[in-house]
N, C-alpha and C. Protein backbone atom coordinates (compact mmCIF):
# COMPACT_ATOMS: atom_id res chain seq x y z
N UNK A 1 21.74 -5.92 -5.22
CA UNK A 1 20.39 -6.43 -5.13
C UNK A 1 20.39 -7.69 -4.28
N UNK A 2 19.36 -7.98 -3.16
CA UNK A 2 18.90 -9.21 -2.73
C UNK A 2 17.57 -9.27 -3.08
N UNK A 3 17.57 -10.91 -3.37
CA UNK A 3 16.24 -11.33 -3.80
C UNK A 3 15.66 -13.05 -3.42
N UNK A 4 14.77 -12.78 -2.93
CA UNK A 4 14.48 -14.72 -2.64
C UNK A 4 13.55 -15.21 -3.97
N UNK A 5 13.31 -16.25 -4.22
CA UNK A 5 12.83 -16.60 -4.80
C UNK A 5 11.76 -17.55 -3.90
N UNK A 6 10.28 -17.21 -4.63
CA UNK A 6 8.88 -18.03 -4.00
C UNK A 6 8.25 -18.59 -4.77
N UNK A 7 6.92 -18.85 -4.50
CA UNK A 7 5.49 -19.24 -5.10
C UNK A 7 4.25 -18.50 -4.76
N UNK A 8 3.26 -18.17 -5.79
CA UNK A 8 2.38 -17.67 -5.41
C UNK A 8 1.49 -18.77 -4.52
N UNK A 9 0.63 -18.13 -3.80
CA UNK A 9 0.18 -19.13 -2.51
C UNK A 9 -1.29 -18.81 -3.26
N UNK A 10 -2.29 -18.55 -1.98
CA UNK A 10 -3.45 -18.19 -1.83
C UNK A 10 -3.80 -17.06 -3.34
N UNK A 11 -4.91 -16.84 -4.21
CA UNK A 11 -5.41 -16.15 -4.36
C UNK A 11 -6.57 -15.52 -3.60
N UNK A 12 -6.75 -14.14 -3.45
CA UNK A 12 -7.62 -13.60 -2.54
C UNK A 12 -8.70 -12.57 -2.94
N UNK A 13 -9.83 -12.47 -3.21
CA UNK A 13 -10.06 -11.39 -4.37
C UNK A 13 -11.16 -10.69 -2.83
N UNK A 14 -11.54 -9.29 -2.74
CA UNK A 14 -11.92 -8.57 -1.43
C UNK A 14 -12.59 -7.41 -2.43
N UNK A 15 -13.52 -7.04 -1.61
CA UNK A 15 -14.65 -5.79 -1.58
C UNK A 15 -14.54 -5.20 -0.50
N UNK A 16 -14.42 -3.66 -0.58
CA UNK A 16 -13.97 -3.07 0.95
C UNK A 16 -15.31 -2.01 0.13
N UNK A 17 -15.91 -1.88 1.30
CA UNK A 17 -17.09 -0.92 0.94
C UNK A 17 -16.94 0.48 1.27
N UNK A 18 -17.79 1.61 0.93
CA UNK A 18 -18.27 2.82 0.90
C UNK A 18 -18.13 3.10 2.63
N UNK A 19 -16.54 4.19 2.14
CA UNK A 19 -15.90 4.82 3.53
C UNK A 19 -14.97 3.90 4.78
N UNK A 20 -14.98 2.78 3.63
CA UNK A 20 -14.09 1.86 5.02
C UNK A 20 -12.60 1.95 4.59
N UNK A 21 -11.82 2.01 5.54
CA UNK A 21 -10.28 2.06 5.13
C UNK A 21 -9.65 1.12 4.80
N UNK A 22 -9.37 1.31 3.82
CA UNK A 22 -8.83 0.22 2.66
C UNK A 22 -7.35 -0.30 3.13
N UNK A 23 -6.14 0.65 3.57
CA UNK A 23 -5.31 -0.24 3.76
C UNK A 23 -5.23 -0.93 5.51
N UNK A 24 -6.02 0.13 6.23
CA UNK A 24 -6.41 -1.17 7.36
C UNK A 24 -6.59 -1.93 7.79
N UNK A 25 -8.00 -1.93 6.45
CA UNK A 25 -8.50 -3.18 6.11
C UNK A 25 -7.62 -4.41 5.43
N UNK A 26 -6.64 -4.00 4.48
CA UNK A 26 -5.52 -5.25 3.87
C UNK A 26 -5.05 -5.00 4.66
N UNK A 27 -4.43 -4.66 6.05
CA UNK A 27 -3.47 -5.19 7.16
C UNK A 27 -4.66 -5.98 8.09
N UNK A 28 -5.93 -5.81 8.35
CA UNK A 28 -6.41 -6.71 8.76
C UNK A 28 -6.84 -7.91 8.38
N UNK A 29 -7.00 -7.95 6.95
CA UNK A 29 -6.93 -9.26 6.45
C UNK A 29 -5.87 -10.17 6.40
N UNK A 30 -4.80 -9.86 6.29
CA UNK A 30 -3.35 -9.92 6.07
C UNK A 30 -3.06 -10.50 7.67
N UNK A 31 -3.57 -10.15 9.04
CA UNK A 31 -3.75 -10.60 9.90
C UNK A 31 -4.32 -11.82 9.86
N UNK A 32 -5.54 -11.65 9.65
CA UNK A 32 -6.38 -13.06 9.82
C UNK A 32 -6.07 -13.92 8.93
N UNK A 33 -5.97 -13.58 7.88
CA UNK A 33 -5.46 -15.17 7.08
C UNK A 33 -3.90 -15.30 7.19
N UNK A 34 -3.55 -14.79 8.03
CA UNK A 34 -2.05 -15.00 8.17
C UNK A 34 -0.86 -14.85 7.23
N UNK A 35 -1.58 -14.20 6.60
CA UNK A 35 -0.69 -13.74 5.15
C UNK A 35 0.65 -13.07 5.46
N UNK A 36 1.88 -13.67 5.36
CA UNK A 36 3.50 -12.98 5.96
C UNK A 36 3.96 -12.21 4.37
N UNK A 37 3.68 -12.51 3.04
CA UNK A 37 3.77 -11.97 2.34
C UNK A 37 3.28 -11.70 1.35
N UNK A 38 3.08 -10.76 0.13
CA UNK A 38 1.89 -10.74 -0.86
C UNK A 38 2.06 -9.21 -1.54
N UNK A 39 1.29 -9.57 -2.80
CA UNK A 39 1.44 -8.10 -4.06
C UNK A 39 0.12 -8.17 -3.71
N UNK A 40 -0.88 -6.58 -3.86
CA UNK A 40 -1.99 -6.81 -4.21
C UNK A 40 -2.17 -5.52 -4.88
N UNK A 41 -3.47 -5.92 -5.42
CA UNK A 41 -4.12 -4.86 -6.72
C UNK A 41 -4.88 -4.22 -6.58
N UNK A 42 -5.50 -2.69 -6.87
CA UNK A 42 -6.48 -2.07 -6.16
C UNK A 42 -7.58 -1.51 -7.71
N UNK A 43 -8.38 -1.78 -7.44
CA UNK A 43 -9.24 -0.87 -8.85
C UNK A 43 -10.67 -0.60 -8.13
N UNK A 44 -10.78 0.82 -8.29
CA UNK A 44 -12.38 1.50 -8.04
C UNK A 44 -12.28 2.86 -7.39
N UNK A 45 -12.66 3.10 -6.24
CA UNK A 45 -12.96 4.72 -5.49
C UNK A 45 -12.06 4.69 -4.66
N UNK A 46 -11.44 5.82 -4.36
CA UNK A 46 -11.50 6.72 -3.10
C UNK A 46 -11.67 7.70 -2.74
N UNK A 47 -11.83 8.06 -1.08
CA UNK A 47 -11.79 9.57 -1.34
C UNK A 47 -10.82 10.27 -0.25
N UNK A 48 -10.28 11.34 0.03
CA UNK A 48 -9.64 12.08 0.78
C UNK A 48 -8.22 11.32 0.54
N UNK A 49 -7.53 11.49 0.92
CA UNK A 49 -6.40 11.04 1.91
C UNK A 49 -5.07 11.71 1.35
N UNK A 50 -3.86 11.29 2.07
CA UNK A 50 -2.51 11.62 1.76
C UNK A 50 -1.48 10.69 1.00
N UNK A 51 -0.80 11.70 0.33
CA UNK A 51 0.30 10.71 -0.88
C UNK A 51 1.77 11.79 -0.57
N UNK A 52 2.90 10.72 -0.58
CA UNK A 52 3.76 11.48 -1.14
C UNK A 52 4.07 11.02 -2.71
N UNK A 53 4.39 12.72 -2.78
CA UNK A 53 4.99 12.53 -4.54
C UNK A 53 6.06 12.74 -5.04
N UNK A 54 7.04 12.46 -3.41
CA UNK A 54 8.74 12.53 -4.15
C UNK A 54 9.32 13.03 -2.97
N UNK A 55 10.46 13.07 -3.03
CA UNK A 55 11.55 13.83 -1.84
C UNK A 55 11.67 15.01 -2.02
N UNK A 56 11.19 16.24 -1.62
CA UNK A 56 12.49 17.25 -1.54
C UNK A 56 13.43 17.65 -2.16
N UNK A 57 14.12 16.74 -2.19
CA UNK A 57 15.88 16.83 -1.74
C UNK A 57 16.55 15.52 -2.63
N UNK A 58 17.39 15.30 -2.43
CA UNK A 58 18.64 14.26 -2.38
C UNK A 58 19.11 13.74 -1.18
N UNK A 59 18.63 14.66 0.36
CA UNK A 59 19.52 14.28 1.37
C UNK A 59 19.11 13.42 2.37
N UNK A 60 19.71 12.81 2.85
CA UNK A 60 18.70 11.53 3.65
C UNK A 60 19.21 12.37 5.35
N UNK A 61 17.92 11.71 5.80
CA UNK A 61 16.88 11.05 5.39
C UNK A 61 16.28 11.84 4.52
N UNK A 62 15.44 11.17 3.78
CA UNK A 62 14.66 12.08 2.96
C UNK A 62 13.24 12.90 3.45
N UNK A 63 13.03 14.32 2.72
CA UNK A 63 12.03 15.02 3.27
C UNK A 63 10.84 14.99 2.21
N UNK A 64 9.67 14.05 2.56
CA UNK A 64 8.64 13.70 1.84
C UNK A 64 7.81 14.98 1.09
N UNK A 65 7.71 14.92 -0.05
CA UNK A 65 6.56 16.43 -0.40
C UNK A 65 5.26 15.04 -0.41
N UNK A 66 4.44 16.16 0.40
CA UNK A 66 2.95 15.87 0.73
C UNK A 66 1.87 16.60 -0.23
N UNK A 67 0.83 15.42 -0.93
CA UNK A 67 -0.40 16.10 -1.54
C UNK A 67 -0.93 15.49 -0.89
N UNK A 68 -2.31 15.95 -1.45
CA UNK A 68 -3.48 15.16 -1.01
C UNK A 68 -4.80 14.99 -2.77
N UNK A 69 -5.59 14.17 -2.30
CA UNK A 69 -6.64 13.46 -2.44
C UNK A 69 -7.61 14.32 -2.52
N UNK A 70 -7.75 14.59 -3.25
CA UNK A 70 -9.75 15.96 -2.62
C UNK A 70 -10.79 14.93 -3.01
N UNK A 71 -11.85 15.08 -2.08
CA UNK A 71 -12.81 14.67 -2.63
C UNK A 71 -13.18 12.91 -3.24
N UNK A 72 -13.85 12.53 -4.67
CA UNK A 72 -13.64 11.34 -4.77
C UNK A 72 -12.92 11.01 -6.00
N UNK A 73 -12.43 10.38 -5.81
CA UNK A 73 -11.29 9.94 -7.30
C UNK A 73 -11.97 8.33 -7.43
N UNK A 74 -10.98 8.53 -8.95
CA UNK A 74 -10.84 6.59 -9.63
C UNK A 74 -9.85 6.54 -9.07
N UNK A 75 -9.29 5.07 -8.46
CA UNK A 75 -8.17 4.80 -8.49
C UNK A 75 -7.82 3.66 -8.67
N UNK A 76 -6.33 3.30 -9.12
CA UNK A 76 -5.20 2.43 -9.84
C UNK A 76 -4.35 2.12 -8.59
N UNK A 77 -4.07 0.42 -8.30
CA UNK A 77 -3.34 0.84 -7.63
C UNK A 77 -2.25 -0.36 -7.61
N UNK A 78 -1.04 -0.81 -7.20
CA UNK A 78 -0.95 -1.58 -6.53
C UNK A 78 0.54 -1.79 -5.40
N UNK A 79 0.90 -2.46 -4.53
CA UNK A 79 1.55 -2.43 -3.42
C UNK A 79 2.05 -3.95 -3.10
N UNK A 80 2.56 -3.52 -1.71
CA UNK A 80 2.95 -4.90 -1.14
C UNK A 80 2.17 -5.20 0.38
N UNK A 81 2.89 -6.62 0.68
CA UNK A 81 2.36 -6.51 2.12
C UNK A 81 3.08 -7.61 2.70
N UNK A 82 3.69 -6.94 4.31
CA UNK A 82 4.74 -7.43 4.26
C UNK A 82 4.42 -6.99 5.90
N UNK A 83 4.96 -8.23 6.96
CA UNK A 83 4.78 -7.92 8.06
C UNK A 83 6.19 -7.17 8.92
N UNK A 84 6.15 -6.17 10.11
CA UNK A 84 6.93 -5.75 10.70
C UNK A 84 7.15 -6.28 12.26
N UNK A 85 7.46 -5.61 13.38
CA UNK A 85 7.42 -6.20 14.67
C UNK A 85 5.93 -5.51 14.69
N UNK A 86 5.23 -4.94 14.51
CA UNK A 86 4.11 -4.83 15.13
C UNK A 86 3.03 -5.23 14.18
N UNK A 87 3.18 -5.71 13.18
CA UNK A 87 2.31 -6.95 11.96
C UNK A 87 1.93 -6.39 11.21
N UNK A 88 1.25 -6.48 9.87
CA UNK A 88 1.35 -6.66 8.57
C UNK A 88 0.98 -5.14 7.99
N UNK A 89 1.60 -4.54 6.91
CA UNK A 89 1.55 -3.15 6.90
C UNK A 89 1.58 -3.25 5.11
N UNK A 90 0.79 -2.38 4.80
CA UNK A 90 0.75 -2.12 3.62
C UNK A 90 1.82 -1.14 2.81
N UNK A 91 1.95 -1.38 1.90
CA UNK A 91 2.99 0.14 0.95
C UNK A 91 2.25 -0.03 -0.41
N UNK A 92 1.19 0.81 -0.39
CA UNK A 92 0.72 1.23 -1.54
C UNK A 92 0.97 2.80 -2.28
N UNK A 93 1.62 2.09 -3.83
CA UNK A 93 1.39 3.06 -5.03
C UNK A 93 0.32 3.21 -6.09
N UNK A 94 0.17 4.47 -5.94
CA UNK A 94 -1.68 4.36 -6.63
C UNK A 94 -1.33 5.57 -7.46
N UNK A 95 -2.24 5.88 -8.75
CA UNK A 95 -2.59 6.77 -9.42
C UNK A 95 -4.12 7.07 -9.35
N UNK A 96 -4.84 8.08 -8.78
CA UNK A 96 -5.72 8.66 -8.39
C UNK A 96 -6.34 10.39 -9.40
N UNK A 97 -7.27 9.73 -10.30
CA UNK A 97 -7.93 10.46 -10.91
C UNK A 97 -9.46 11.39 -10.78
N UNK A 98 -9.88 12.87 -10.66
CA UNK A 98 -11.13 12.70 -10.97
C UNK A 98 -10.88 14.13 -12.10
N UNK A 99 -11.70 13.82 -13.08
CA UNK A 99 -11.63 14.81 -14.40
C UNK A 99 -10.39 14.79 -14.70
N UNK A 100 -10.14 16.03 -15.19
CA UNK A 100 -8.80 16.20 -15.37
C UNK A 100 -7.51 16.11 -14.84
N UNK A 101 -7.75 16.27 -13.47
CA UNK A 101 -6.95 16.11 -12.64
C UNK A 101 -5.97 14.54 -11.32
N UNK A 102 -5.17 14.42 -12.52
CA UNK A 102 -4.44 13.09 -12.13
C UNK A 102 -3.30 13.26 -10.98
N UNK A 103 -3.04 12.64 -9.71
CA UNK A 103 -2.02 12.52 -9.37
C UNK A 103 -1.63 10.97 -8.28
N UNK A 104 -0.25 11.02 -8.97
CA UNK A 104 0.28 9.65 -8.34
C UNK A 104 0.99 9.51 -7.06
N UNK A 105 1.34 8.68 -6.60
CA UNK A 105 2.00 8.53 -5.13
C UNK A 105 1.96 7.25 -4.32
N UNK A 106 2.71 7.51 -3.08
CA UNK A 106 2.70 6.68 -2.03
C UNK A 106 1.65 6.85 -1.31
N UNK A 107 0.41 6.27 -1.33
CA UNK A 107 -0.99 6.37 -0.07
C UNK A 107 0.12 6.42 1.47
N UNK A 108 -0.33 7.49 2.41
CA UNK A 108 0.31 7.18 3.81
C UNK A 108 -0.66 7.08 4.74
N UNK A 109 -1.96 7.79 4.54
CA UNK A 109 -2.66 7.92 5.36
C UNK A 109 -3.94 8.67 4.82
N UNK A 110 -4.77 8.22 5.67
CA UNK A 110 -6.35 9.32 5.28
C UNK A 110 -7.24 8.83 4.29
N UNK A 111 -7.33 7.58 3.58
CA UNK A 111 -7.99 7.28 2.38
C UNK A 111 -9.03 6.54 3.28
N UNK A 112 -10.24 6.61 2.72
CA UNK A 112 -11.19 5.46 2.52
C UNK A 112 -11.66 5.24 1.40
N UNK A 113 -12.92 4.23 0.89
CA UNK A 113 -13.64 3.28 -0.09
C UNK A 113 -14.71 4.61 -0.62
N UNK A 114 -14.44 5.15 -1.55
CA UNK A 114 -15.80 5.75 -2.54
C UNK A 114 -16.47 4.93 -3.10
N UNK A 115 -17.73 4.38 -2.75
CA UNK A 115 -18.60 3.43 -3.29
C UNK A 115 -18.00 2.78 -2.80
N UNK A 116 -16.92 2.26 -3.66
CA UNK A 116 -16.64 0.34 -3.95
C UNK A 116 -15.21 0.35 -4.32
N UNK A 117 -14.43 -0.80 -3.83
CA UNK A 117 -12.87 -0.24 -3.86
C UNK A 117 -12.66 -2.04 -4.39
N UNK A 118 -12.31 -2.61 -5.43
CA UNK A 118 -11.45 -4.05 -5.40
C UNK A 118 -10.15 -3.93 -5.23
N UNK A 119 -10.13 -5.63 -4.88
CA UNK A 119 -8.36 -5.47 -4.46
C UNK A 119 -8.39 -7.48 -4.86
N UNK A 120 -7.45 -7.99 -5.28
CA UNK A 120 -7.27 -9.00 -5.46
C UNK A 120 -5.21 -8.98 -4.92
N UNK A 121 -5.58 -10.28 -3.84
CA UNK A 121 -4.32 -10.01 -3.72
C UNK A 121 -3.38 -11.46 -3.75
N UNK A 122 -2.38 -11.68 -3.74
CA UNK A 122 -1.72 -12.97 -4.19
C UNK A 122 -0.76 -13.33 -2.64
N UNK A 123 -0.68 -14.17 -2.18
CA UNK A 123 0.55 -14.65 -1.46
C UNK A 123 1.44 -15.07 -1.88
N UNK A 124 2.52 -14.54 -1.18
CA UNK A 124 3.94 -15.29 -1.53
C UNK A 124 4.58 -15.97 -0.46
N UNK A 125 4.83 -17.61 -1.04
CA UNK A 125 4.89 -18.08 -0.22
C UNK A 125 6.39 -18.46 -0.59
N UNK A 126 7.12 -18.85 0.69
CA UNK A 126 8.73 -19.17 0.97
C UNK A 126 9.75 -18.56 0.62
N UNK A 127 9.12 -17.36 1.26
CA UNK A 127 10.45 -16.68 1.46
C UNK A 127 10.46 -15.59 2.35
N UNK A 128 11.60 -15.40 3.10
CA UNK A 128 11.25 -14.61 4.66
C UNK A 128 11.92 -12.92 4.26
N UNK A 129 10.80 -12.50 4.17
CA UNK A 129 10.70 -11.33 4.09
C UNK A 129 9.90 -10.47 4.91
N UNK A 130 10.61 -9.28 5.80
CA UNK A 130 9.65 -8.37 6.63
C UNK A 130 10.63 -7.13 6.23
N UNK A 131 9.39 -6.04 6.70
CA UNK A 131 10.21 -4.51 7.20
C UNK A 131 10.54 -4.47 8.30
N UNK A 132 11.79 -3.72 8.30
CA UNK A 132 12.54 -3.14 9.42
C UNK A 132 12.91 -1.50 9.66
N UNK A 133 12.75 -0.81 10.30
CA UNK A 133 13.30 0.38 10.35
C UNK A 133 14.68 0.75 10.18
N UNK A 134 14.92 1.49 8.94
CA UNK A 134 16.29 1.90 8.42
C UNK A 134 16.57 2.96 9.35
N UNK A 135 17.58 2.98 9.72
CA UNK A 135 18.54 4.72 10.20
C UNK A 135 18.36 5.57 9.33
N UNK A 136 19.32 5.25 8.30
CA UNK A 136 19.59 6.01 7.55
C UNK A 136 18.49 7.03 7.04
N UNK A 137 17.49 6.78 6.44
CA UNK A 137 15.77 6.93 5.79
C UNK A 137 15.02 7.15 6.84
N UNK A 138 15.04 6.49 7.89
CA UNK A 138 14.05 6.77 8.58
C UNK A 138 12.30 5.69 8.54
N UNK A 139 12.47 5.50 7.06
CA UNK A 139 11.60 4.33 6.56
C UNK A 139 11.37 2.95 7.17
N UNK A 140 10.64 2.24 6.79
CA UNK A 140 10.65 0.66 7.02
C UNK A 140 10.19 0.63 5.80
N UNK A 141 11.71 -0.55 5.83
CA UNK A 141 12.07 -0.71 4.82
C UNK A 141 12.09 -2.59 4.63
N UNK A 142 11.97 -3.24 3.35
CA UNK A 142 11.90 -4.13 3.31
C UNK A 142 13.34 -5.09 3.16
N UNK A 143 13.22 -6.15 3.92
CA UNK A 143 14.13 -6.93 4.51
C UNK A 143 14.25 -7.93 4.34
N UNK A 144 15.35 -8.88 3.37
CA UNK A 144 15.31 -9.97 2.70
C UNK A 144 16.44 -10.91 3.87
């Protein structure tokens, strides 16, 4: 294990509205307030998009199994945010409900705001942390 030790910085609390892309949107905020690191929290809608819900395999790199999102769900969420060479990128894990039908994952792509989406998010401050692209995985991966 590596690990730095910080402080929480900034609290940030955000409303991303009906059909706007939510983790775009926290990499564009994450831009403008200059945010290099941070946890944040997600509670309310979405709708559509893509999750993985596990590997495949055992064999690296690893081969992602892909669901999806139908329609509009509740969702749970929360992630990191963490800048790369081309700036600040989200990794959100969410659990995404509508009726009966629950499923969890890595958000990769395709989501927007059903209604109304919160997110409160925290900075962390002092300590240098970014992603980098692993070989091995194939991922960007986080980098202490």
């Amino acid at each position: 294990m590596k690990y730095q030790a910080g402080s929480i910085g900034r609290a940030i609390v955000a409303r991303f509205e009906d059909g706007e892309d939510f983790l775009q949107a926290l990499s564009d905020l994450a831009r403008k307030e200059d945010i290099r690191s941070a946890v944040f929290f997600l509670v309310g809608g979405a709708r559509e998009g893509k999750i993985v819900v596990g590997p495949k395999g055992n064999e690296m790199p690893p081969e992602p199994v892909w669901d999806k999102i139908k329609g509009n769900s509740e969702i749970l969420g929360t992630g990191t945010l963490f800048w790369d060479d081309e700036g600040p990128k989200a990794h959100l894990h969410m659990a995404a409900g509508r009726g009966e039908s629950v499923k969890a994952g890595c958000l990769r792509q395709g989501a927007s705001t059903f209604l109304v989406l919160e997110a409160v998010v925290l900075e962390i401050k002092g300590i240098d942390a970014r992603r980098q692209k692993d070989p091995a995985t194939g991922l960007s991966l986080l980098r202490l």
